[in-house]
Protein backbone atom coordinates (compact mmCIF):
# COMPACT_ATOMS: atom_id res chain seq x y z
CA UNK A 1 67.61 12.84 202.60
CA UNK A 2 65.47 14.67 199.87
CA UNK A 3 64.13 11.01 199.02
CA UNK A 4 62.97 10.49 202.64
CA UNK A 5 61.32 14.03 202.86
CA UNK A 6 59.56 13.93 199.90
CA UNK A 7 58.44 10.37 201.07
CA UNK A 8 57.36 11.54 204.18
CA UNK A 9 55.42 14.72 203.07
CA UNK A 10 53.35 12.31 200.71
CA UNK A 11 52.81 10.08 203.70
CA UNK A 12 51.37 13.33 205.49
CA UNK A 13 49.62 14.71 202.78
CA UNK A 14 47.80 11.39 202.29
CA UNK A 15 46.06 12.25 205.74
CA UNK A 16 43.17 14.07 203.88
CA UNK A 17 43.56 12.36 200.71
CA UNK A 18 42.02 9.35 201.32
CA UNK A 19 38.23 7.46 199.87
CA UNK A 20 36.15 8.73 203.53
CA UNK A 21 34.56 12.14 202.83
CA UNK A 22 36.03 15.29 204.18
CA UNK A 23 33.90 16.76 207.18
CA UNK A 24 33.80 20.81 206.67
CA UNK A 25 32.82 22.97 209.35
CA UNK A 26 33.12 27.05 210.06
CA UNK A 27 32.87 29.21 212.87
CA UNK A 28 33.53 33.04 212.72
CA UNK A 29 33.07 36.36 214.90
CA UNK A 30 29.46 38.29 213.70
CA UNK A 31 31.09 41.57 214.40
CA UNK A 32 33.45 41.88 211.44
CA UNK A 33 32.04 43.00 208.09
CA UNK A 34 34.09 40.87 205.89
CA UNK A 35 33.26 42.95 203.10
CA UNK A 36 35.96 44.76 203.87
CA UNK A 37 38.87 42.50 204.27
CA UNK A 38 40.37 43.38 200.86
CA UNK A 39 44.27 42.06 201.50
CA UNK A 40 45.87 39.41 202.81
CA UNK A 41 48.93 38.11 204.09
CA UNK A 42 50.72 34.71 205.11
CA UNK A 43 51.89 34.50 208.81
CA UNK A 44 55.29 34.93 209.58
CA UNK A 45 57.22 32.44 211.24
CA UNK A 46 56.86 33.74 214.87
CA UNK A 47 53.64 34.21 214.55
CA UNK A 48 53.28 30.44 213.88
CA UNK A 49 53.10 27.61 216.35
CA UNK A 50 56.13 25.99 216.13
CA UNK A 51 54.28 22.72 216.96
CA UNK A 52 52.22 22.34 213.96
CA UNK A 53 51.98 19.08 212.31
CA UNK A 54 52.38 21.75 208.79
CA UNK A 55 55.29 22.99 210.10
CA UNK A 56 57.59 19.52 209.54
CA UNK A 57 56.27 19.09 205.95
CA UNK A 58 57.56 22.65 204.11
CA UNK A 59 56.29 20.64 200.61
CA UNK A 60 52.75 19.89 202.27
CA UNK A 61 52.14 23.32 203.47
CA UNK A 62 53.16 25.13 200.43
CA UNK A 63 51.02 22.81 198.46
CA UNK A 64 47.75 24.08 201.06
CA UNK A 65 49.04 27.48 200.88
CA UNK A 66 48.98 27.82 197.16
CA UNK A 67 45.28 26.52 196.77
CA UNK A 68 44.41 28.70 199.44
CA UNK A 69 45.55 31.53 197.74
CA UNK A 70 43.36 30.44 194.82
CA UNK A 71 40.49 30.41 196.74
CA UNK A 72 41.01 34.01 198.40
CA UNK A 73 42.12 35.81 194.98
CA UNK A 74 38.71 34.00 193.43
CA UNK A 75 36.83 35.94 196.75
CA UNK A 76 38.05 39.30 195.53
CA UNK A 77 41.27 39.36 197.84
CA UNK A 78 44.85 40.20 196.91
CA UNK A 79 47.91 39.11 198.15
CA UNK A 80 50.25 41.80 200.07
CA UNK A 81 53.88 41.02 199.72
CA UNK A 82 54.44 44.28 202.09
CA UNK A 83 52.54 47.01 203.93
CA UNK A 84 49.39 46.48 205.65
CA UNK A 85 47.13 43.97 204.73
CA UNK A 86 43.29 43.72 206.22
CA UNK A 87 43.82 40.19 207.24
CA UNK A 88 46.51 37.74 207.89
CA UNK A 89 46.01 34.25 207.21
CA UNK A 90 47.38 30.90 209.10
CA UNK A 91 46.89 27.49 208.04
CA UNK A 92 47.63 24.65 210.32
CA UNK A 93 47.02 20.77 210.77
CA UNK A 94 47.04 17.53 212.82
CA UNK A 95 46.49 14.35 213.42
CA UNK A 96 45.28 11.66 215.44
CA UNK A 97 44.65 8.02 215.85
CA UNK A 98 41.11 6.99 215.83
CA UNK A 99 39.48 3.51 217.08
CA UNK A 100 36.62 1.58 215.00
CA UNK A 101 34.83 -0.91 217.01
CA UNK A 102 32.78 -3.17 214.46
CA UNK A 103 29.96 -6.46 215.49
CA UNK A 104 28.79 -8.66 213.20
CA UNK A 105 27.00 -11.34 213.56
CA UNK A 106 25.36 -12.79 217.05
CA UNK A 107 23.47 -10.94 219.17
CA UNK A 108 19.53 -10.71 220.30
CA UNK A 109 18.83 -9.61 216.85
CA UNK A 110 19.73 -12.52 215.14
CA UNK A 111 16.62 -14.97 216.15
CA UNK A 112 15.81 -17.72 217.91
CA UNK A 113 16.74 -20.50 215.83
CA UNK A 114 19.92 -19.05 214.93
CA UNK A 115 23.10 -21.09 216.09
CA UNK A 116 24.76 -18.54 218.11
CA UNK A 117 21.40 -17.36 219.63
CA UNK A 118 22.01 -15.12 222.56
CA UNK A 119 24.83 -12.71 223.80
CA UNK A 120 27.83 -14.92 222.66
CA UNK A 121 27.94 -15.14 218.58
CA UNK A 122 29.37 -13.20 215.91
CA UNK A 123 32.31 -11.54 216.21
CA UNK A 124 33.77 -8.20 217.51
CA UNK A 125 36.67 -6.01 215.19
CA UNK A 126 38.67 -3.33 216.22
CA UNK A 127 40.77 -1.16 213.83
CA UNK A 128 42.67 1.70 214.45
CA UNK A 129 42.98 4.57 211.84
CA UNK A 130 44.46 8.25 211.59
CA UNK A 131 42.88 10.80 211.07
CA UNK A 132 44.28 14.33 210.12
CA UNK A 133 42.51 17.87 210.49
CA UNK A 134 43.39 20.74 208.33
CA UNK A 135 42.82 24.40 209.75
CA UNK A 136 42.43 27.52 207.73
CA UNK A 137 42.20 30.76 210.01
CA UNK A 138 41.67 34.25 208.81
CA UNK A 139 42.91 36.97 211.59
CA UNK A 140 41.75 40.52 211.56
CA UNK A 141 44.93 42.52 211.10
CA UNK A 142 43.85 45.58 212.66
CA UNK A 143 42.08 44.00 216.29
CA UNK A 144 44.59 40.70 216.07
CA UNK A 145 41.41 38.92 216.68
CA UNK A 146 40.36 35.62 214.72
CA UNK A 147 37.57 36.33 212.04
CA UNK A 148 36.98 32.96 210.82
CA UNK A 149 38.06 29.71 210.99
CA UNK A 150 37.36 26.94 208.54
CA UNK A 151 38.03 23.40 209.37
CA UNK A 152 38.76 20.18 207.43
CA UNK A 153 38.36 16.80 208.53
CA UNK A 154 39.36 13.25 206.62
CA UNK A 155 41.16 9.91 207.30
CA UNK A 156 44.78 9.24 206.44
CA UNK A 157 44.48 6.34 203.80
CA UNK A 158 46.17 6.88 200.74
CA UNK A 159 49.99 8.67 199.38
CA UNK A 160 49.24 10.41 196.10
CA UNK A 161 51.69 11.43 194.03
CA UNK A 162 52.74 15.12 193.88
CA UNK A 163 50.51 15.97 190.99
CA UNK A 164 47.39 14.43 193.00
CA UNK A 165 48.52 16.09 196.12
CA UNK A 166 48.01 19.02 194.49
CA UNK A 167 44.98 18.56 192.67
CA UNK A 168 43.23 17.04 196.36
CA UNK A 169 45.25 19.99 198.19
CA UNK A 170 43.15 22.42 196.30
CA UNK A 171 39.69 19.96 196.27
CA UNK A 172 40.31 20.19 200.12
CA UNK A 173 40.67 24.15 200.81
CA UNK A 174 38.19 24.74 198.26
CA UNK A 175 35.44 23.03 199.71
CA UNK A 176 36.47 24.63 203.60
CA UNK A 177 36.56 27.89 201.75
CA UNK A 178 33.53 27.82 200.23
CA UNK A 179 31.87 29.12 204.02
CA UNK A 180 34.21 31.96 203.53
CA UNK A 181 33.18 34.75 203.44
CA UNK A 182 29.86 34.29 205.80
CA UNK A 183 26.85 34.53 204.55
């Protein structure tokens, strides 16, 4: 059973390890002064969808939590293990199957004296791929309000081995955190 989870957590983890580039984007609320979020700490479990694609792959999200704990204590922010932190932080993911719809060769663009002249040469490909979304969201403590979200995007192609989970985990959050705090 451990064999099959720690298969299937590299299976998941490979959804934004792969050779396509990672698509970053942020959004966040211009009211807060995020000067002042000072502390942190992790959701609790009812405060987390139950749903997430995170939530079936304990390895995976501990491996996302970890670097983005880096990343916040590099900001300035500390972990709260109790009391009453400025901000509480979430991290989520999923996934989804994606089409690619490729032409080659035929076509009006190909010339006159080619063959397959006209509408009917070359040849049309379709390929169907995953592709998996990571979500980091940092909730004002005090309004319950989001703050900021960060977002990661990638294709599922490739199952690294713990050691490069880790190493792409971190690679990953870094590069969504970097829009954190707003400039």
């Amino acid at each position: 059973m451990k064999t099959v989870t720690s298969v299937v957590s590299l299976i998941f983890i490979g959804l934004l390890f792969s050779c396509s580039s990672l698509t970053v984007s942020s959004d966040y609320d211009r009211e807060y002064d995020f000067s002042k979020f000072k502390t942190y700490r992790w959701a609790k479990a009812d405060e987390i969808n139950p749903n997430d694609e995170l939530a079936k792959y304990p390895l995976v999200k501990k491996r996302f939590q970890d670097a983005v704990d880096n990343e916040l204590q590099k900001k300035g922010m500390t972990k709260l293990e109790s009391g009453e932190p400025d901000a509480v932080v979430l991290i989520h993911a999923g996934a989804k199957e994606r089409m690619q719809v490729t032409q080659t060769g035929g076509g009006w663009n190909r010339g006159w004296y080619d063959p397959w002249w006209g509408p009917y040469g070359g040849s049309t490909h379709v390929s169907y791929y995953e592709e998996g979304t990571l979500v980091i969201d940092i909730v004002s403590w005090q309004q319950k309000e989001l703050a900021w979200r960060g977002m990661g995007t990638k294709t599922i192609d490739d199952t690294p081995t713990p050691e490069k989970a880790q190493k792409k985990a971190d690679e990953i959050v870094a590069k969504i955190m970097a829009q954190y705090p707003p400039q």
